[in-house]
C-alpha atoms as a PDB file:
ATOM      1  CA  UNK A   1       0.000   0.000   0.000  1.00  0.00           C
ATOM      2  CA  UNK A   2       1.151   3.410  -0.494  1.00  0.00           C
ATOM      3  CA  UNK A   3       0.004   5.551   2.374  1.00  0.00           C
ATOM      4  CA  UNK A   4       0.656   4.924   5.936  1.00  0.00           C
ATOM      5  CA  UNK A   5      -2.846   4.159   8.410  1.00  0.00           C
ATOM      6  CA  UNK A   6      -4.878   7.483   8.439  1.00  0.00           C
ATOM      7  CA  UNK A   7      -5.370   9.123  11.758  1.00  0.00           C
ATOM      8  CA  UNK A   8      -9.287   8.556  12.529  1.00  0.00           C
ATOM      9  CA  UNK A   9     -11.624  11.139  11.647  1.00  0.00           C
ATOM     10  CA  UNK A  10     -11.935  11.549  15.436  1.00  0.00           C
ATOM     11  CA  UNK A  11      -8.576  13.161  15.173  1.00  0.00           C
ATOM     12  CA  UNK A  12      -9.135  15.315  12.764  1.00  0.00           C
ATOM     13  CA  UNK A  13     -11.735  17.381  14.836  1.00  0.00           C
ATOM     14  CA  UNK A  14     -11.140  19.423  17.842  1.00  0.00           C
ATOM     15  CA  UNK A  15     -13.421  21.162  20.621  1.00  0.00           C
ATOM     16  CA  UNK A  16     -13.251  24.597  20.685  1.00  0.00           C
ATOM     17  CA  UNK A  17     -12.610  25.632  24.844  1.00  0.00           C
ATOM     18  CA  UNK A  18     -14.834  28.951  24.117  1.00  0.00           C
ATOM     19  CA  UNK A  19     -17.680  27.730  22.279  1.00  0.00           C
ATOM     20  CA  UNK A  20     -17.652  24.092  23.138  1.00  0.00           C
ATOM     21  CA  UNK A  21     -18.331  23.682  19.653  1.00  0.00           C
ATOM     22  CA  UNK A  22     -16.812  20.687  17.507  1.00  0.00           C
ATOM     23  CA  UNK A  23     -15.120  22.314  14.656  1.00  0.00           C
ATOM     24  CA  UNK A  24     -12.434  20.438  12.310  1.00  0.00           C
ATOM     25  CA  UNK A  25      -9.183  20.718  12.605  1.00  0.00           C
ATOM     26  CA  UNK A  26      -7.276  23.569  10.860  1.00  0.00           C
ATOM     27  CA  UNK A  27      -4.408  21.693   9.269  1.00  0.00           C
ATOM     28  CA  UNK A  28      -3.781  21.277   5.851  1.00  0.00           C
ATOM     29  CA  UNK A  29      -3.810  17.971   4.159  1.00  0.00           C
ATOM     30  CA  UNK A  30      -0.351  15.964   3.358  1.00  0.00           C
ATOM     31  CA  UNK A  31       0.189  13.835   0.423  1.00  0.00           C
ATOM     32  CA  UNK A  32      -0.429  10.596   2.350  1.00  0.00           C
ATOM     33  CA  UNK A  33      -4.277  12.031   3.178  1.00  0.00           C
ATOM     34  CA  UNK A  34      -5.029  13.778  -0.002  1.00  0.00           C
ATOM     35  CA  UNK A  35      -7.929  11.330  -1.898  1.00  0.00           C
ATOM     36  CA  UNK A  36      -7.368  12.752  -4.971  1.00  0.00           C
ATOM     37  CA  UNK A  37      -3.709  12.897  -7.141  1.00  0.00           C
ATOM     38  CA  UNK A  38      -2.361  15.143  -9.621  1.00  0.00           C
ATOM     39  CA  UNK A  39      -0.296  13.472 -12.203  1.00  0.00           C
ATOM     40  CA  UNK A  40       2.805  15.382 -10.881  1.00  0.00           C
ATOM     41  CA  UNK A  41       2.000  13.659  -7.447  1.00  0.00           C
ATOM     42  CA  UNK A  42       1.253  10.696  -8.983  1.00  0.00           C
ATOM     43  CA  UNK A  43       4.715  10.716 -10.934  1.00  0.00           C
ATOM     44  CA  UNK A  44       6.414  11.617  -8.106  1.00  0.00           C
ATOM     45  CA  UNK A  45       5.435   8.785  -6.047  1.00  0.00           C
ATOM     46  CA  UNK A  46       5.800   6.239  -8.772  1.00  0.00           C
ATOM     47  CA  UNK A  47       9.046   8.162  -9.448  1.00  0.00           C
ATOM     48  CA  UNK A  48       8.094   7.843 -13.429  1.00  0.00           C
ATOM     49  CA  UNK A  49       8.232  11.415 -15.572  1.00  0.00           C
ATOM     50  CA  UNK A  50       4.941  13.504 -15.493  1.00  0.00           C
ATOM     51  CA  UNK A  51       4.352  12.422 -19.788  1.00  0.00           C
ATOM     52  CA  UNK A  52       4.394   8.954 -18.789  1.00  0.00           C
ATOM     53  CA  UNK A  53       1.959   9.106 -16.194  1.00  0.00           C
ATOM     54  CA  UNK A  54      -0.139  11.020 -18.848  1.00  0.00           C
ATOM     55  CA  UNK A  55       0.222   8.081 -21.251  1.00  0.00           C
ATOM     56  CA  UNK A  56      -1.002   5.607 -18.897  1.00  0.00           C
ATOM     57  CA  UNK A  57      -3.615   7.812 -18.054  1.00  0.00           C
ATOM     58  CA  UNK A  58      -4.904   8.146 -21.673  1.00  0.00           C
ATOM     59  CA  UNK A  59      -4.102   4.302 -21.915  1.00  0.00           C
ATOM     60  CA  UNK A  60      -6.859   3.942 -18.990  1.00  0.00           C
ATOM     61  CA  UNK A  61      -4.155   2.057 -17.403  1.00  0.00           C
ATOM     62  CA  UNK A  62      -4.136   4.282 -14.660  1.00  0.00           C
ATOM     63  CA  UNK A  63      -7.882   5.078 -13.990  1.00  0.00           C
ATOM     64  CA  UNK A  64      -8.450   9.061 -13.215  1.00  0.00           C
ATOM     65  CA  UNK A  65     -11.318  10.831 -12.914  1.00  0.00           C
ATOM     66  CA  UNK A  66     -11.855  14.034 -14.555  1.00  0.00           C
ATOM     67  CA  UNK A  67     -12.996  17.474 -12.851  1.00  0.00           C
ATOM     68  CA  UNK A  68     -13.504  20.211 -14.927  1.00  0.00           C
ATOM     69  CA  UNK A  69     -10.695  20.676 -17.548  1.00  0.00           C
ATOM     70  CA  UNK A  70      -8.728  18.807 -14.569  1.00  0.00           C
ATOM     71  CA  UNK A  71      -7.799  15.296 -14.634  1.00  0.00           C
ATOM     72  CA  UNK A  72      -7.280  13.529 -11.198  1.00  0.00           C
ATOM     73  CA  UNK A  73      -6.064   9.873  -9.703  1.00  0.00           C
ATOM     74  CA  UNK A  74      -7.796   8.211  -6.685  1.00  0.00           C
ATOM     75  CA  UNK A  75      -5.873   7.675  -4.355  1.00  0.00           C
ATOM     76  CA  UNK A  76      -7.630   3.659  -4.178  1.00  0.00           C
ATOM     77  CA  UNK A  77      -7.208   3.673  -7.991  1.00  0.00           C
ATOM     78  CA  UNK A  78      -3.317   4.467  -8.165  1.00  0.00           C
ATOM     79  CA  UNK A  79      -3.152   1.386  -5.080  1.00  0.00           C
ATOM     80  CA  UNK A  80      -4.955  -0.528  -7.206  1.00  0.00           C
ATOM     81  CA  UNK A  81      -2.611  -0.244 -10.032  1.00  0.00           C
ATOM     82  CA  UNK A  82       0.655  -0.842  -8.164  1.00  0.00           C
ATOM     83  CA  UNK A  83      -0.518  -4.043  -6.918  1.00  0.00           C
ATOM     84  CA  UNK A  84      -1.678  -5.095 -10.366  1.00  0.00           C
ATOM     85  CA  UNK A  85       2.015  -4.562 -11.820  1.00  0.00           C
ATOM     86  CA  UNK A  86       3.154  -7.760  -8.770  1.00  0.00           C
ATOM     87  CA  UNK A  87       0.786  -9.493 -10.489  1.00  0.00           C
ATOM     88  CA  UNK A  88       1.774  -9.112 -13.688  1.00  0.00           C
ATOM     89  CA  UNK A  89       5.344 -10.004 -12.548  1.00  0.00           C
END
């Protein structure tokens, strides 16, 4: 697998000591909790060139969704597709 265990979404909130109010937490997101990939992130974890990720994207090798004019990997999806290349081995 590619990402480390997530933190559980009990983590990810905190109480507020003025308002008592649950509110979620402020921090931004790092690569290992982002659902969604740009090709750059994708090629930078597969450690392939940006292009080539392109091409297997195109190739529907690499299954991406598309937002917009904006082409994204799940992070499931890009999993999916390492452990398909062992069993091509």
């Amino acid at each position: 697998m590619l990402s480390e265990p997530r933190a559980s979404d009990h983590d990810k909130w905190r109480k507020s000591s003025e308002s008592g109010q649950v509110e979620p937490d402020a921090r931004p997101l790092c690569l290992d909790e982002k659902l969604l990939l740009t090709a750059e992130e994708v090629a930078g974890l597969l450690g392939l060139s940006r292009s080539r990720v392109f091409e297997l994207l195109y190739a529907k090798t690499i299954v991406s969704v598309k937002i917009g004019k904006s082409r994204r990997v799940r992070r499931t999806d890009l999993e999916a597709f390492v452990e398909s290349l062992d069993e091509d081995s």
